[in-house]
N, C-alpha and C. Protein backbone atom coordinates (compact mmCIF):
# COMPACT_ATOMS: atom_id res chain seq x y z
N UNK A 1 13.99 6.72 -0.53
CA UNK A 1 13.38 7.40 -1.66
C UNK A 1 11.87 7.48 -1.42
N UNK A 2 11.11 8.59 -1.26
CA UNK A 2 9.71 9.32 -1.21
C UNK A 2 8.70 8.74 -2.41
N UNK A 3 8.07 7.95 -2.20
CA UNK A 3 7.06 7.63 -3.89
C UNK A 3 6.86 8.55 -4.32
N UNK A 4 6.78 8.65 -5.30
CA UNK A 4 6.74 9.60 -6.95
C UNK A 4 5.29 9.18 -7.36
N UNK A 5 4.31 9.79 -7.33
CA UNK A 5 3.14 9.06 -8.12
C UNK A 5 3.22 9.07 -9.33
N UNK A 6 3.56 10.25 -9.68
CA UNK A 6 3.68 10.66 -11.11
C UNK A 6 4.81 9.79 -12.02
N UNK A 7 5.68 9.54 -11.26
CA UNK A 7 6.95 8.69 -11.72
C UNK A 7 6.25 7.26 -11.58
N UNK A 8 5.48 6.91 -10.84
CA UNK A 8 4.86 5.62 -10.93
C UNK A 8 3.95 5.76 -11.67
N UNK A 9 2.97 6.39 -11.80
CA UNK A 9 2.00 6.47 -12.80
C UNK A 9 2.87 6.09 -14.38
N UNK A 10 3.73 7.54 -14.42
CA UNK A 10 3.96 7.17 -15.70
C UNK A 10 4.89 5.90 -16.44
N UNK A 11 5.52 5.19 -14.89
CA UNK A 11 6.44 3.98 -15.31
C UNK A 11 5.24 2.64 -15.55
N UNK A 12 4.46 2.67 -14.95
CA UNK A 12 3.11 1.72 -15.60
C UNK A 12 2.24 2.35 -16.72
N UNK A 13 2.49 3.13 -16.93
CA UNK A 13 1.69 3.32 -18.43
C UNK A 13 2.86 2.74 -19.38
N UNK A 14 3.62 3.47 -19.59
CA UNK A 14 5.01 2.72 -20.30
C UNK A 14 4.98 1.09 -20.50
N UNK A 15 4.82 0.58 -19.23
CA UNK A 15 4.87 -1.09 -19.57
C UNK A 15 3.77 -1.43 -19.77
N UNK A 16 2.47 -1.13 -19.76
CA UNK A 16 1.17 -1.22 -20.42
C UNK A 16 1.32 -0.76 -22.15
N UNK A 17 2.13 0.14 -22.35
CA UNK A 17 2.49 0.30 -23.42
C UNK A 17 3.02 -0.64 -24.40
N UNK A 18 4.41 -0.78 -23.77
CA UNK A 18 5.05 -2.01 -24.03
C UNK A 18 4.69 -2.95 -24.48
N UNK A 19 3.63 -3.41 -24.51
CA UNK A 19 2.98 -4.88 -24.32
C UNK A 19 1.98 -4.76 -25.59
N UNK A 20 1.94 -3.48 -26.16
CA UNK A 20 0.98 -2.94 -27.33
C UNK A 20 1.42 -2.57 -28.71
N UNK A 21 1.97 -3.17 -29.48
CA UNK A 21 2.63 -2.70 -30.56
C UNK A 21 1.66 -1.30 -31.68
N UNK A 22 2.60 -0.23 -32.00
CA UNK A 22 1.42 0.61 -32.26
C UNK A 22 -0.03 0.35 -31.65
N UNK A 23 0.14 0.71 -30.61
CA UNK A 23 -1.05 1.44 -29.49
C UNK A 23 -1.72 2.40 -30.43
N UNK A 24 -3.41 2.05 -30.31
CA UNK A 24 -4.14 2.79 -31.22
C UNK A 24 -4.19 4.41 -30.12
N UNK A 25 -4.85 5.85 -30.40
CA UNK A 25 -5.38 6.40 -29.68
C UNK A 25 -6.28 5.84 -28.14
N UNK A 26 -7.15 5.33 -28.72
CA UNK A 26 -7.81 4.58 -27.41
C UNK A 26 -7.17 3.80 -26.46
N UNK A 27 -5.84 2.94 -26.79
CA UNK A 27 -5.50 2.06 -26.44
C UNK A 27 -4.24 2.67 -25.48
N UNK A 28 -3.94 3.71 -25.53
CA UNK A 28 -3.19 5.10 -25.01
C UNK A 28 -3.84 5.71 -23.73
N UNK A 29 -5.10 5.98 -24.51
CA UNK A 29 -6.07 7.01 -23.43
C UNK A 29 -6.25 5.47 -22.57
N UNK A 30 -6.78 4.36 -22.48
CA UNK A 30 -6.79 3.59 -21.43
C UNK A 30 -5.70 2.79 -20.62
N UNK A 31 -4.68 3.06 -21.61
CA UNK A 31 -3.31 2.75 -20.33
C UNK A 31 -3.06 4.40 -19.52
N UNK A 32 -3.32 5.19 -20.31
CA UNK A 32 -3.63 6.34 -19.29
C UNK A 32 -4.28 6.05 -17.72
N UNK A 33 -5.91 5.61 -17.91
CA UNK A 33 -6.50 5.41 -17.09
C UNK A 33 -6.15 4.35 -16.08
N UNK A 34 -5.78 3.42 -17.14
CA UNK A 34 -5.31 1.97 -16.33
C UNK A 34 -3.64 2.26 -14.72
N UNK A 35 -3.15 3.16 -15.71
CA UNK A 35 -1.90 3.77 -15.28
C UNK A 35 -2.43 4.36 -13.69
N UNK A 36 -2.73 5.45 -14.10
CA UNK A 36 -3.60 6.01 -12.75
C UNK A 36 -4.54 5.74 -11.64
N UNK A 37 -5.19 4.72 -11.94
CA UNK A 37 -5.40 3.96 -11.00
C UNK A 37 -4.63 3.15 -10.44
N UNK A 38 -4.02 2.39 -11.00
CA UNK A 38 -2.81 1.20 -10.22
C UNK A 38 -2.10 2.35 -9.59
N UNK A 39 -1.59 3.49 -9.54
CA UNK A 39 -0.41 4.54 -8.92
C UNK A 39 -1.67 4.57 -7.81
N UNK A 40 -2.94 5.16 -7.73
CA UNK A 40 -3.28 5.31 -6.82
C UNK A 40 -3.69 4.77 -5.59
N UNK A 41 -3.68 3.26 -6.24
CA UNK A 41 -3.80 2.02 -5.67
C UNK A 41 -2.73 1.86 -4.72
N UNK A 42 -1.65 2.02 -5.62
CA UNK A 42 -0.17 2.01 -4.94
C UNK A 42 0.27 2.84 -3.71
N UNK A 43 0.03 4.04 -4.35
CA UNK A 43 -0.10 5.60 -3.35
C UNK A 43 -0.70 4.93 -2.25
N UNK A 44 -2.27 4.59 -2.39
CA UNK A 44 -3.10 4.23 -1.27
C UNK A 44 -2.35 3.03 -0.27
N UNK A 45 -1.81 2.08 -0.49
CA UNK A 45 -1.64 0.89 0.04
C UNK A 45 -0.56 1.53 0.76
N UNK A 46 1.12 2.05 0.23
CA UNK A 46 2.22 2.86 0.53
C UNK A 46 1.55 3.40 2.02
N UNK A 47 0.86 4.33 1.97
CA UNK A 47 0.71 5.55 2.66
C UNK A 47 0.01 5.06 3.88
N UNK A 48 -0.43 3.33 4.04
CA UNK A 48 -1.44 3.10 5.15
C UNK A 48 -0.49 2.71 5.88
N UNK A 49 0.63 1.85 5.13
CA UNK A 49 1.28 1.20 6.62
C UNK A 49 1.28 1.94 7.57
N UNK A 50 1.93 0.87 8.57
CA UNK A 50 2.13 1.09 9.97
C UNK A 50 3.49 1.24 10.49
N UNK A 51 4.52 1.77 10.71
CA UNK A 51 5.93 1.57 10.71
C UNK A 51 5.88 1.74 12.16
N UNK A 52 6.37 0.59 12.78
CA UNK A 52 7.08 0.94 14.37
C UNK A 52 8.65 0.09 14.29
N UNK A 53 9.48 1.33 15.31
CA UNK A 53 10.74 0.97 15.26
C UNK A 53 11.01 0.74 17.02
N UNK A 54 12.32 0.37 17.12
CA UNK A 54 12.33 0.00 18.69
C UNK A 54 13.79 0.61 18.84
N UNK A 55 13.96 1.46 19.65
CA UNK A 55 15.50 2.20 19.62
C UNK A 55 16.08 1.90 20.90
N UNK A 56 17.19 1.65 20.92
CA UNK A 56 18.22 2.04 22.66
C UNK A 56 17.82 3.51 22.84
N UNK A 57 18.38 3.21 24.28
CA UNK A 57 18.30 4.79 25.07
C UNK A 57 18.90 5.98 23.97
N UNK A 58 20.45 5.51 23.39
CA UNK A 58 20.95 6.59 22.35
C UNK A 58 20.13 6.82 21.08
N UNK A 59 19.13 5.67 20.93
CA UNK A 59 18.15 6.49 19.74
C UNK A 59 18.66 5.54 18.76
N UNK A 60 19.73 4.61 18.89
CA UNK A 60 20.25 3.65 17.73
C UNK A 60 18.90 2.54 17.56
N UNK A 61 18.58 2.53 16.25
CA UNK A 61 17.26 1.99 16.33
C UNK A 61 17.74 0.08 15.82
N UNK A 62 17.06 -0.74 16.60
CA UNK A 62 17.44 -1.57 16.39
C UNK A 62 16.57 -2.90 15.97
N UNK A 63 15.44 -2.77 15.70
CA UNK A 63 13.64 -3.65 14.92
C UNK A 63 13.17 -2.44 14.33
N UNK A 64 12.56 -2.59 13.02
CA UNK A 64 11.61 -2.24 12.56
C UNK A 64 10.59 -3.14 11.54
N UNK A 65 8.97 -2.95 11.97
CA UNK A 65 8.39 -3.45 11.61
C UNK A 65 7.34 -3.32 10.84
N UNK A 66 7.28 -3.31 9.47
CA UNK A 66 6.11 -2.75 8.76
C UNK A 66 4.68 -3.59 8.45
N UNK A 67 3.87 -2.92 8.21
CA UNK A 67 2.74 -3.75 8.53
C UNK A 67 1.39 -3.01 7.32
């Protein structure tokens, strides 16, 4: 499964939510913000690894190592 930012973004605003009983306006607009940064944080960290795999001659891959 491909990260979703948007699906991550909006699944951490939700549990920032959560945690807020009647969330004022403001308190909305900054799990907004709060939301979007942690996704991009996420996005960012996701997207640096390093993936090496080690295959037989037929391509059957048999280590992989993320980093």
């Amino acid at each position: 499964m491909a990260l979703s930012k948007p699906i991550l973004k909006a699944s951490l605003k939700n549990a920032l939510l959560a945690e807020t009983p009647n969330p004022t306006q403001a308190q909305k607009q900054s799990a907004e913000r709060i939301a979007e940064k942690m996704a991009d944080a996420v996005n960012k960290f996701v997207r640096s690894a390093t993936i090496t795999s080690a295959a037989t001659p037929s391509g059957t891959i048999v280590s992989t190592t993320i980093i």
